[in-house]
N, C-alpha and C. Protein backbone atom coordinates (compact mmCIF):
# COMPACT_ATOMS: atom_id res chain seq x y z
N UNK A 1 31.58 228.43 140.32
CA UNK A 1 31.69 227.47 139.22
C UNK A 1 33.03 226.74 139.32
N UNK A 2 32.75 225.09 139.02
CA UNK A 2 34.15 225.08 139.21
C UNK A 2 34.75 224.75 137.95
N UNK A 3 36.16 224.82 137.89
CA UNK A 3 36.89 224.49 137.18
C UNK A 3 37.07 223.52 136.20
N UNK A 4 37.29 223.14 134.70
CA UNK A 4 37.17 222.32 134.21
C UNK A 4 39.02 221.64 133.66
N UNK A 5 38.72 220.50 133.77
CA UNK A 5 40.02 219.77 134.01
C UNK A 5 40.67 220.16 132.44
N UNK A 6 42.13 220.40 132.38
CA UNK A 6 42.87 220.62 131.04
C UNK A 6 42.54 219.63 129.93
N UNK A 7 41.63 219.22 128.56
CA UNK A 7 41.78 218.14 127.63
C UNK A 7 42.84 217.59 127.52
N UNK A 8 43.19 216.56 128.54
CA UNK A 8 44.72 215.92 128.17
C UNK A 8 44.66 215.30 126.71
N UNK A 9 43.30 214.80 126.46
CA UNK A 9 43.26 213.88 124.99
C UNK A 9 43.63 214.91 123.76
N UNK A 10 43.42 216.00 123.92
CA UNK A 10 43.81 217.00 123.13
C UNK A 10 45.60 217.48 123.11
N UNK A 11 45.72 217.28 124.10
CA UNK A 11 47.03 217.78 124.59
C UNK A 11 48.12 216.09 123.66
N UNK A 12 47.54 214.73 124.54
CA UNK A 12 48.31 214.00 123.88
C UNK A 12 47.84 213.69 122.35
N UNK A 13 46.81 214.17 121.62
CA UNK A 13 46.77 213.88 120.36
C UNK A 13 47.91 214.95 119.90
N UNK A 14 48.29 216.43 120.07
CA UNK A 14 49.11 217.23 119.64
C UNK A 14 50.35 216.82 119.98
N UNK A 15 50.68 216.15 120.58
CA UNK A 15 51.68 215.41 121.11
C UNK A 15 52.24 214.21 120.04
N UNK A 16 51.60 213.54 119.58
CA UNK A 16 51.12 212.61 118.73
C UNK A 16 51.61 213.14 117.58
N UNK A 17 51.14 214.23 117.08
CA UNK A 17 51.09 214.79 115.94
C UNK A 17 52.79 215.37 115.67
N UNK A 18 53.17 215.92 116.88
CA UNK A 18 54.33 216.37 116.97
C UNK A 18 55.91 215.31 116.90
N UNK A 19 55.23 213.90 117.23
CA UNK A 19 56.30 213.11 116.92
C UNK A 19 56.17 212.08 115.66
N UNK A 20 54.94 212.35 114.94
CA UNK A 20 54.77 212.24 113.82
C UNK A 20 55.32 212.83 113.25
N UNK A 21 55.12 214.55 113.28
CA UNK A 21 55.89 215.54 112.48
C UNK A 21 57.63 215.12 112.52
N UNK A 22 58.10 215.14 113.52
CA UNK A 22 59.54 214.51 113.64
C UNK A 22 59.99 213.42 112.67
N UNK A 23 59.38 212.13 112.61
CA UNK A 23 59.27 211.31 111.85
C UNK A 23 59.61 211.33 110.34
N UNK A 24 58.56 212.35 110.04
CA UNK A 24 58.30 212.55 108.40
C UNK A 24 59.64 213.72 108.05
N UNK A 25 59.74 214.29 109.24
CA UNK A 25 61.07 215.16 108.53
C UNK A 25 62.00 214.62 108.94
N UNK A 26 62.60 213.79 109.00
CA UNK A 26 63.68 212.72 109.56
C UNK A 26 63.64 212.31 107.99
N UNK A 27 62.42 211.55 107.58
CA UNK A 27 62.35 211.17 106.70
C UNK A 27 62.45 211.82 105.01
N UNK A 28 62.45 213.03 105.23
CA UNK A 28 62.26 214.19 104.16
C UNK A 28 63.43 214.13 103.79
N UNK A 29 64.52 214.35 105.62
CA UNK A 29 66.08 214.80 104.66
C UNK A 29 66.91 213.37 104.38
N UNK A 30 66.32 212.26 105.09
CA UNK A 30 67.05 211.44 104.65
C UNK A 30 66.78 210.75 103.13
N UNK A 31 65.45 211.23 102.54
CA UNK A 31 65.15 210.66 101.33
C UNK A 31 65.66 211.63 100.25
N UNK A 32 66.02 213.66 100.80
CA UNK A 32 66.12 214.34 100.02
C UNK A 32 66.93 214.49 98.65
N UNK A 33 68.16 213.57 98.88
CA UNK A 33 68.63 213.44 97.61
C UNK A 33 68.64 212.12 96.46
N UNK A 34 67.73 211.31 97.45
CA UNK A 34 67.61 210.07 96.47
C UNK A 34 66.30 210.14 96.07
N UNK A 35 65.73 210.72 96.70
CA UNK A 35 64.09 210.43 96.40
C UNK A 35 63.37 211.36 96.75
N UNK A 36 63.12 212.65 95.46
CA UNK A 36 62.83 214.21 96.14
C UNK A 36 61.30 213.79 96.41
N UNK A 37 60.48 213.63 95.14
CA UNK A 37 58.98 213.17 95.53
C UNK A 37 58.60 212.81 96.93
N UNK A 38 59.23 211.68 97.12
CA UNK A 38 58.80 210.85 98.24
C UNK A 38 59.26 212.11 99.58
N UNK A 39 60.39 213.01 99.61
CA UNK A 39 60.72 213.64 100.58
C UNK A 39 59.81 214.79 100.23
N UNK A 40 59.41 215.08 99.42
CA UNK A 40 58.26 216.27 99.24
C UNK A 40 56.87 215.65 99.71
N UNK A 41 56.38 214.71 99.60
CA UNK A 41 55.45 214.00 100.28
C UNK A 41 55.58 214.32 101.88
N UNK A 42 56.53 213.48 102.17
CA UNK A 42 56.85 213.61 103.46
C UNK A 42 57.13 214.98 104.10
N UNK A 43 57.76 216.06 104.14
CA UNK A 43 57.24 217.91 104.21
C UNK A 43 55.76 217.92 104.03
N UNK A 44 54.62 217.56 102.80
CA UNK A 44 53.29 218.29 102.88
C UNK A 44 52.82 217.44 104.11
N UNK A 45 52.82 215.68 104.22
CA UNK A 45 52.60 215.50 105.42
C UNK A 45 52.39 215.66 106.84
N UNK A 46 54.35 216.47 106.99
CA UNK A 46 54.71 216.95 108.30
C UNK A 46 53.56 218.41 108.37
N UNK A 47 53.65 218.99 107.32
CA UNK A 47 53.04 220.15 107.38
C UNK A 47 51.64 220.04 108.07
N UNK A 48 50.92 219.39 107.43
CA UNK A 48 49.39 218.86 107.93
C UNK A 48 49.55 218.50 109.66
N UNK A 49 50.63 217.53 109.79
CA UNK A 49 50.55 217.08 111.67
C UNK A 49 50.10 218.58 112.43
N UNK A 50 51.67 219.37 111.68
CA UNK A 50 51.75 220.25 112.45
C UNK A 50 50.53 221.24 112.64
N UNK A 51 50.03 221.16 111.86
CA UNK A 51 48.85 221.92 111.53
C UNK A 51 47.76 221.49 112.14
N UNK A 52 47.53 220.32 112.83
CA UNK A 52 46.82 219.74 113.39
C UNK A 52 46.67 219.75 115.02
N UNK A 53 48.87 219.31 115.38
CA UNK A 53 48.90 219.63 116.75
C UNK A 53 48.74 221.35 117.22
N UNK A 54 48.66 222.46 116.09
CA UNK A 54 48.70 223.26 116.46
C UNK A 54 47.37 224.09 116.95
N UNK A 55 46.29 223.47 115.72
CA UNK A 55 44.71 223.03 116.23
C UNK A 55 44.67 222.70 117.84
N UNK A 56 44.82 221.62 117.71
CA UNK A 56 44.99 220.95 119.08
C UNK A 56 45.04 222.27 120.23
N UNK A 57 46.32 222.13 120.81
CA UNK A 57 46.69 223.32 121.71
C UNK A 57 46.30 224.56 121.70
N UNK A 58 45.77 225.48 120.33
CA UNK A 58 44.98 226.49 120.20
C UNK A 58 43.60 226.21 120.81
N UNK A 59 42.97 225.14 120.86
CA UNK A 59 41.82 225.06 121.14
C UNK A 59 41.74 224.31 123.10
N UNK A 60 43.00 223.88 123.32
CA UNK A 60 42.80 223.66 125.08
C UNK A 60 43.39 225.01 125.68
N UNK A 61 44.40 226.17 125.13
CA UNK A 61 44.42 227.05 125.23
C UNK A 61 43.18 227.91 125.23
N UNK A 62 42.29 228.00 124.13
CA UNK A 62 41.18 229.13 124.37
C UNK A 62 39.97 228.87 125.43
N UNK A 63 40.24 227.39 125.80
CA UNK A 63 39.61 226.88 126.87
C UNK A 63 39.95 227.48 128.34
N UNK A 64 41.40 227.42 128.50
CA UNK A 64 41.67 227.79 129.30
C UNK A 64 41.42 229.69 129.46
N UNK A 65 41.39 230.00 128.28
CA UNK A 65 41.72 231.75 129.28
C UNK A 65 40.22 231.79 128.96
N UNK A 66 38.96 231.01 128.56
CA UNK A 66 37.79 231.31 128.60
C UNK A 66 37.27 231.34 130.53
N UNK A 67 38.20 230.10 130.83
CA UNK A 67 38.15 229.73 132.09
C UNK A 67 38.57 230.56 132.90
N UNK A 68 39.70 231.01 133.03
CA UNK A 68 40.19 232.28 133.75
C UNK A 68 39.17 233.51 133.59
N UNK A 69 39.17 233.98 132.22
CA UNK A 69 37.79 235.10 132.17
C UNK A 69 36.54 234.75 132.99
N UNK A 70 36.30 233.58 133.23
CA UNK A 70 34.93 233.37 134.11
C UNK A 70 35.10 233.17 135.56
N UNK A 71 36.47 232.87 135.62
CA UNK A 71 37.00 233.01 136.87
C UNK A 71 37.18 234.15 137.91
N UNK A 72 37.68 235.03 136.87
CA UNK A 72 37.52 236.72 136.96
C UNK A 72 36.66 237.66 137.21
N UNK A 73 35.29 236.95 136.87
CA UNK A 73 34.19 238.01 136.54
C UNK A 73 33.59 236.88 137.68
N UNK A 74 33.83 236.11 138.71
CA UNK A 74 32.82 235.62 139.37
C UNK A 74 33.43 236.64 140.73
């Protein structure tokens, strides 16, 4: 069997997500003392990316050691 190529689209959407996340907390501490709301917005935001790119990579990860396990047993 052969091998199936790494989801790069997965890889650069978590990627994506991760300089989003950067973004919004850039934005958190620079709004934190003028504008807590808006910097509390911006944290549940970041929270969600991250939560997303972490989706992401959990799921081209379980790809991969599914792949190795079948690799193994051939």
């Amino acid at each position: 069997m052969t091998q199936q190529p790494i989801d790069v689209n997965q890889l650069t959407q978590a990627k994506a997500n991760v300089a989003l996340t950067q973004e919004l907390l850039t934005q958190a501490i620079e709004k934190s003392s003028s504008d807590q709301a808006l910097a509390q917005q911006a944290i549940k935001q970041a929270t969600n990316e991250i939560a997303s790119a972490q989706t992401a990579v959990s799921q081209v990860q379980s790809a991969l050691i599914a792949q190795q396990q079948q690799s193994s047993s051939e």
